[in-house]
Protein backbone atom coordinates (compact mmCIF):
# COMPACT_ATOMS: atom_id res chain seq x y z
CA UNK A 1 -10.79 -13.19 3.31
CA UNK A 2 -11.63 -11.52 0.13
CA UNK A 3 -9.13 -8.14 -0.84
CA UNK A 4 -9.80 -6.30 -3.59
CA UNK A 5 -8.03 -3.66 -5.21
CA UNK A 6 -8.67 -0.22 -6.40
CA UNK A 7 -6.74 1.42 -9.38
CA UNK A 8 -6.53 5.09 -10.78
CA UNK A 9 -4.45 8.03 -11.06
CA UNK A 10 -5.44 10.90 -8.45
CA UNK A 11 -5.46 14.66 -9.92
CA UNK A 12 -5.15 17.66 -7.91
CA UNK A 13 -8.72 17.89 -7.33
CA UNK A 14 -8.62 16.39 -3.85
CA UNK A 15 -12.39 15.88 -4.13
CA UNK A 16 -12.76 14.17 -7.41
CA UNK A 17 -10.02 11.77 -5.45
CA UNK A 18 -12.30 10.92 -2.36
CA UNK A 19 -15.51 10.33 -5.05
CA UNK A 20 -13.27 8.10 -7.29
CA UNK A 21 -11.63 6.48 -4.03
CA UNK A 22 -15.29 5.74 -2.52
CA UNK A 23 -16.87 4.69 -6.02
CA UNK A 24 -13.83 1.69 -6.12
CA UNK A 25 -14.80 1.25 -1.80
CA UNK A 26 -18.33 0.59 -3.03
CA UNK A 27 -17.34 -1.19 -6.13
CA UNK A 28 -14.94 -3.88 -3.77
CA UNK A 29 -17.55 -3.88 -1.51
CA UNK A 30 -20.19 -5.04 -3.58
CA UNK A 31 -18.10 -7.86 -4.58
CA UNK A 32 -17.67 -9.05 -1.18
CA UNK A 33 -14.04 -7.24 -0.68
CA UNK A 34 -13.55 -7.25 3.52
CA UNK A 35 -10.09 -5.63 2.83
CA UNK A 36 -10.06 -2.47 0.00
CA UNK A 37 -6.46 -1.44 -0.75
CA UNK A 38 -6.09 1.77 -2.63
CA UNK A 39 -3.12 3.35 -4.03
CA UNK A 40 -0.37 5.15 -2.99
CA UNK A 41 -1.03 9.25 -2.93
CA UNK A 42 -4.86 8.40 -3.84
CA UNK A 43 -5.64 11.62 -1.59
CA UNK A 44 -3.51 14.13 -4.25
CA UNK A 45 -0.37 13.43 -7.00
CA UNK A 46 2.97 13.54 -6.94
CA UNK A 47 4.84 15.83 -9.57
CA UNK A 48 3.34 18.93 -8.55
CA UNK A 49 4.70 21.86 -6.62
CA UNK A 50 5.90 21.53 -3.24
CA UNK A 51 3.74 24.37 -2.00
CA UNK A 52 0.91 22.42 -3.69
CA UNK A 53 1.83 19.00 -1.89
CA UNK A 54 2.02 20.60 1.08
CA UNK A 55 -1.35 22.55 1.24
CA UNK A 56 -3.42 19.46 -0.13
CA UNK A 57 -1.67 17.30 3.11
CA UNK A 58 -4.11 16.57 6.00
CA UNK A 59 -3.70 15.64 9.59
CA UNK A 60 -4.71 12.03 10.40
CA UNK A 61 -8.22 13.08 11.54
CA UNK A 62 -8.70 15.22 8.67
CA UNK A 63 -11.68 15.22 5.94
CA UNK A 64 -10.24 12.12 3.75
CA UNK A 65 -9.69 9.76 6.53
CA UNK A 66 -12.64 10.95 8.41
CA UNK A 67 -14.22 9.91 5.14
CA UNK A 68 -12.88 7.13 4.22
CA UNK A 69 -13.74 5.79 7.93
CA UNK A 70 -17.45 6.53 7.00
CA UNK A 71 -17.45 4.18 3.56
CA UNK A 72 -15.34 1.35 6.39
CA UNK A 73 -18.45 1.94 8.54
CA UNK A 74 -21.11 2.05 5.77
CA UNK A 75 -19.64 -1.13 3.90
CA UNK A 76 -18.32 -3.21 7.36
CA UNK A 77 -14.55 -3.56 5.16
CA UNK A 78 -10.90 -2.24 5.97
CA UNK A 79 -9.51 0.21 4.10
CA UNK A 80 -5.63 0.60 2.97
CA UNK A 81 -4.93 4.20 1.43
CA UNK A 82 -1.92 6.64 0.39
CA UNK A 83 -2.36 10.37 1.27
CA UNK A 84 -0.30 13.24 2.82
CA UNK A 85 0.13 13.95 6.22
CA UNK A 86 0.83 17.42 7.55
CA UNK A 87 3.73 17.87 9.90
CA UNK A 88 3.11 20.49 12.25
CA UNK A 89 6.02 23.59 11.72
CA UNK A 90 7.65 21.47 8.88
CA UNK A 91 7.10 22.42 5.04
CA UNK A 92 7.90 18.60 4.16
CA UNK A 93 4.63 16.48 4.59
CA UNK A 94 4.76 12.83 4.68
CA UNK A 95 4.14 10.57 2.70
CA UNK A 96 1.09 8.06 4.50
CA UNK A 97 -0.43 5.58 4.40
CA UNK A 98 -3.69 4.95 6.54
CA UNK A 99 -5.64 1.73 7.77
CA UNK A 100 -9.34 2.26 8.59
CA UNK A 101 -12.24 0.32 10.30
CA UNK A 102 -15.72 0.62 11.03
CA UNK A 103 -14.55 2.14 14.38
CA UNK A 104 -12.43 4.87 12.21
CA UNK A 105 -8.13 4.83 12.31
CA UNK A 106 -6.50 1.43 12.65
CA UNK A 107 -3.08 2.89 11.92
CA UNK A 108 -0.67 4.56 9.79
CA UNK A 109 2.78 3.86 7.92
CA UNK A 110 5.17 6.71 7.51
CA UNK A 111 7.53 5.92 4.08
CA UNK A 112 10.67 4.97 5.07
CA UNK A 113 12.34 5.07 2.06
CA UNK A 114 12.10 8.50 0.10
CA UNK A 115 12.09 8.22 -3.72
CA UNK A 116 15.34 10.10 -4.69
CA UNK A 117 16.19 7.68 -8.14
CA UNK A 118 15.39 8.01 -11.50
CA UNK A 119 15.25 11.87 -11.55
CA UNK A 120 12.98 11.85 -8.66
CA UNK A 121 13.68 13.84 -5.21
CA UNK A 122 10.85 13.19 -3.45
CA UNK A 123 12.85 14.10 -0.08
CA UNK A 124 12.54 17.79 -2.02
CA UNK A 125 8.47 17.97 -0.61
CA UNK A 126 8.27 14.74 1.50
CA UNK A 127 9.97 13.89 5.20
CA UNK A 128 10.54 10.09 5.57
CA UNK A 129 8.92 8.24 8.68
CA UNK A 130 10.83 8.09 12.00
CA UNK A 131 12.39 4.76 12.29
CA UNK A 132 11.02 4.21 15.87
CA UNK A 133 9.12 1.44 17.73
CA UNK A 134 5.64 2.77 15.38
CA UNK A 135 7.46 2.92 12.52
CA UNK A 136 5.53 -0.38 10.89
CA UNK A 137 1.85 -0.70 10.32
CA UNK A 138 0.36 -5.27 11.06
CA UNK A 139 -2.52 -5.48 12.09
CA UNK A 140 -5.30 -8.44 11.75
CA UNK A 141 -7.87 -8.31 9.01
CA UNK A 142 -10.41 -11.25 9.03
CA UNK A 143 -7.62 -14.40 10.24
CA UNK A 144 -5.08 -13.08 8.20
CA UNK A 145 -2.23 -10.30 9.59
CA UNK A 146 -1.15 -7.63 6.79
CA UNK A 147 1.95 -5.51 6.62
CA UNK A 148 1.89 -2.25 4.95
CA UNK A 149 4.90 -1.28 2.64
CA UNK A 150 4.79 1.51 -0.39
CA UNK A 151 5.98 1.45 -3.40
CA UNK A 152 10.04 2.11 -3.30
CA UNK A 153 9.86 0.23 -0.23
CA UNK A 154 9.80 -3.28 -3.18
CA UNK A 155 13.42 -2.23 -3.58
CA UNK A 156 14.53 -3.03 0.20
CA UNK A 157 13.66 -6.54 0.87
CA UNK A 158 14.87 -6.34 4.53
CA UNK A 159 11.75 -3.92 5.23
CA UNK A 160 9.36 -7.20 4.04
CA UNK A 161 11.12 -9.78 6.72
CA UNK A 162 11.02 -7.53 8.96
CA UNK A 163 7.25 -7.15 8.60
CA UNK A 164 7.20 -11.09 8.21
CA UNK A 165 8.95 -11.16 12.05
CA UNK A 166 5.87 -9.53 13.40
CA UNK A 167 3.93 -12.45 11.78
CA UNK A 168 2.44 -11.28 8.59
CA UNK A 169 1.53 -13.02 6.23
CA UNK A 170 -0.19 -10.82 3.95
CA UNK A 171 1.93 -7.67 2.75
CA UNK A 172 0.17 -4.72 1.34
CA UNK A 173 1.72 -2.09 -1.07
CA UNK A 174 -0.07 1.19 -1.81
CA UNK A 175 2.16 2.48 -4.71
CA UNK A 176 2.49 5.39 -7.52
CA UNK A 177 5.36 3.39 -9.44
CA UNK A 178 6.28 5.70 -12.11
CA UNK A 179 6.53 5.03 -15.80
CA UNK A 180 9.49 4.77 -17.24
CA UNK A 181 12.32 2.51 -19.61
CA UNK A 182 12.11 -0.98 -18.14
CA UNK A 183 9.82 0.18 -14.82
CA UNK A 184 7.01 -2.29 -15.17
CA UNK A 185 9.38 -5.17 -16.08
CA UNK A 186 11.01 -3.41 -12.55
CA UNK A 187 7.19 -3.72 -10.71
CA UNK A 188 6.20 -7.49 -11.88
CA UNK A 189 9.64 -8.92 -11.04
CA UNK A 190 9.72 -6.98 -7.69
CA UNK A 191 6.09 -7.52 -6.14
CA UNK A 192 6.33 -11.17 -7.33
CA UNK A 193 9.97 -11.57 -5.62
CA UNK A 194 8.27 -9.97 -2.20
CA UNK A 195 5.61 -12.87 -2.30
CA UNK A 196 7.51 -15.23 -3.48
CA UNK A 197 10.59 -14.83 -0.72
CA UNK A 198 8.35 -14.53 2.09
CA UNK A 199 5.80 -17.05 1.51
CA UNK A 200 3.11 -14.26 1.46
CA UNK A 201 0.02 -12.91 -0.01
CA UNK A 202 1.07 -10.25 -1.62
CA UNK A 203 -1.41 -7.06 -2.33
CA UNK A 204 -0.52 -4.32 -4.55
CA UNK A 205 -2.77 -1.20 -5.53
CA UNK A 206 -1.40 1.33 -7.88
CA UNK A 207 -1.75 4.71 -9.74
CA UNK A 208 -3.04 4.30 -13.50
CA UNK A 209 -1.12 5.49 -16.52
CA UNK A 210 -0.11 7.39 -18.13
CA UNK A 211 2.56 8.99 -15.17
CA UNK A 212 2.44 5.64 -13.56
CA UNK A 213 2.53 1.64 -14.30
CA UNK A 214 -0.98 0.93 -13.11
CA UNK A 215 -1.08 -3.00 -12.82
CA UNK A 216 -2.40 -3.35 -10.14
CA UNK A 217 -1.80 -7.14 -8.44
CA UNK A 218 -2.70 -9.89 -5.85
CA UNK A 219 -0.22 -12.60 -5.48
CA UNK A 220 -0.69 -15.93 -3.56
CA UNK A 221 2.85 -17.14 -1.58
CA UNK A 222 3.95 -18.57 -4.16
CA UNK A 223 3.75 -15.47 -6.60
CA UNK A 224 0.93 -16.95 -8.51
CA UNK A 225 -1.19 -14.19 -10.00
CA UNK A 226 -4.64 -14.28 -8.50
CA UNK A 227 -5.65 -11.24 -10.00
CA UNK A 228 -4.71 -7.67 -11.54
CA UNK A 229 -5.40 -4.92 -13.87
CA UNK A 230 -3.85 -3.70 -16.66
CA UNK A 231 -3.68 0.24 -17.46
CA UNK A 232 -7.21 1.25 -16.62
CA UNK A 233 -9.20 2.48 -13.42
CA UNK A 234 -11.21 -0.30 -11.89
CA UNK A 235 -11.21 -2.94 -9.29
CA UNK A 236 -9.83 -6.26 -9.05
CA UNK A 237 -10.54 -8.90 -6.12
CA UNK A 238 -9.34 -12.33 -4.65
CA UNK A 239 -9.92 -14.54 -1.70
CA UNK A 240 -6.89 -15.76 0.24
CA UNK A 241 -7.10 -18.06 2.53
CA UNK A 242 -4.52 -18.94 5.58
CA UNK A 243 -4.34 -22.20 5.12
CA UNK A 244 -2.03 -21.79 1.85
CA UNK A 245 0.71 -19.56 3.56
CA UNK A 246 0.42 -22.71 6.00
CA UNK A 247 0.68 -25.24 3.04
CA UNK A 248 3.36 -23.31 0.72
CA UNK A 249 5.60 -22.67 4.03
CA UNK A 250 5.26 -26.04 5.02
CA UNK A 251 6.58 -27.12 1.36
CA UNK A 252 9.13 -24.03 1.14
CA UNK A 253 10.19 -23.63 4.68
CA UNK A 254 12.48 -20.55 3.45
CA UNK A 255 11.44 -18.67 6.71
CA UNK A 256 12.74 -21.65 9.12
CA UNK A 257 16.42 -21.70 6.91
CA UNK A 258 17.33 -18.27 7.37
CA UNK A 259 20.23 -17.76 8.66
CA UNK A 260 20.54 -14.20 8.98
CA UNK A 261 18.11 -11.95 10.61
CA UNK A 262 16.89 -8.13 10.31
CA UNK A 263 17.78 -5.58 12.47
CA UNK A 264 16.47 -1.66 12.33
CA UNK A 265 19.12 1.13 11.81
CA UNK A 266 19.90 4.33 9.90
């Protein structure tokens, strides 16, 4: 299967977003992408008012999925993207991710893990996912299964395994990782630790600088680099291929040794 990934940093004009977001669809596409992973609030930015956050937000059949099920349709891909979902009588939104197909809405991942760190609150506009029986987003793509994650999720490994229980062997991270001292250093240990630990792809689509790392990344199980971008907007694909998450777990049967497992709680 060929992924690619599409990098830049969302403003709060929520239609400039969807053009940008379909340009790097198309872009993927063209290079034979069958998965397109985009970042992390592609949809609208973080950093702005709550009242802002919350009036951009969208339910899940809204104008930016409905659209983004259109470019799935018109290209025959899958499409991973960040966005805001409205919760009905709340003022917090949440913070979503959405898979989409040719046939429109695979699924959706709630963030689980709110980004209150680093002089961050997101739990000030955002409300985390329910941790419930729908609470994780595998589904197939091609003959590959991916796992959906984003972006403080890298800092809670036990969130990764237990995506890797449900057989996954490709793990997909919409993310806004924000700048700051020693963040990247943060982001290239962190997504290559996620691949490396679990013997998976790895797929990670970011916003741009200057608020945010950018570098974008595709890692093969053994946290080889397959392919990335730096600081600027664009696209970046790879094929992965099944048969190495067979061949590195057969040679780094890390999964088979564990000897503690993951449970779900509060």
């Amino acid at each position: 299967m060929r992924v690619g990934v599409g990098q830049f940093a969302s403003t709060t004009d929520k239609r400039a977003n969807l053009v940008e977001a379909l340009d790097l669809v198309n872009t993927a596409a063209g290079q034979g992408a069958e998965l397109v992973v985009l970042p992390e609030a592609a949809m609208f930015p973080f950093g702005g008012p709550a009242a802002e956050v919350e009036a951009a937000a969208e339910p899940l059949d809204g104008t930016y999925v409905s659209a983004l099920a259109a470019a799935a349709a018109q290209h025959d891909v899958t499409i991973v993207a960040g966005m805001f979902e409205a919760v009905a009588g709340d003022d917090h939104v949440y913070n979503t991710v959405v898979a989409v197909g040719p046939g429109g809405l695979l699924g959706r991942y709630r963030k689980l893990h709110l980004f209150d760190a680093l002089g961050w609150r997101e739990s000030d506009v955002l409300r985390a996912g329910a941790l419930d029986a729908d609470a994780l987003l595998v589904l197939p793509v091609g003959e590959l299964t991916i796992g959906v994650v984003t972006c403080y999720d890298l800092r809670f490994p036990e969130i990764f395994r237990a995506l890797v229980d449900r057989g996954v062997n490709v793990l997909v991270v919409p993310a806004a990782w924000v700048a700051g001292p020693l963040k990247e250093e943060h982001w290239a240990t962190l997504v290559a630790a996620r691949a490396i630990e679990n013997t998976c792809y790895l797929v990670a689509a970011a916003q741009a600088p200057p608020q945010f790392c950018g570098r974008s990344a595709i890692l093969d199980p053994m946290g080889v680099l397959l392919a990335g971008l730096g600081e600027i907007a664009g696209v970046a694909v790879a094929d992965l291929f099944l048969e190495r998450v067979h061949e590195v777990r057969s040679k780094l049967p890390v999964l088979e040794h564990r000897r503690f497992g993951v449970r779900s709680g509060d």
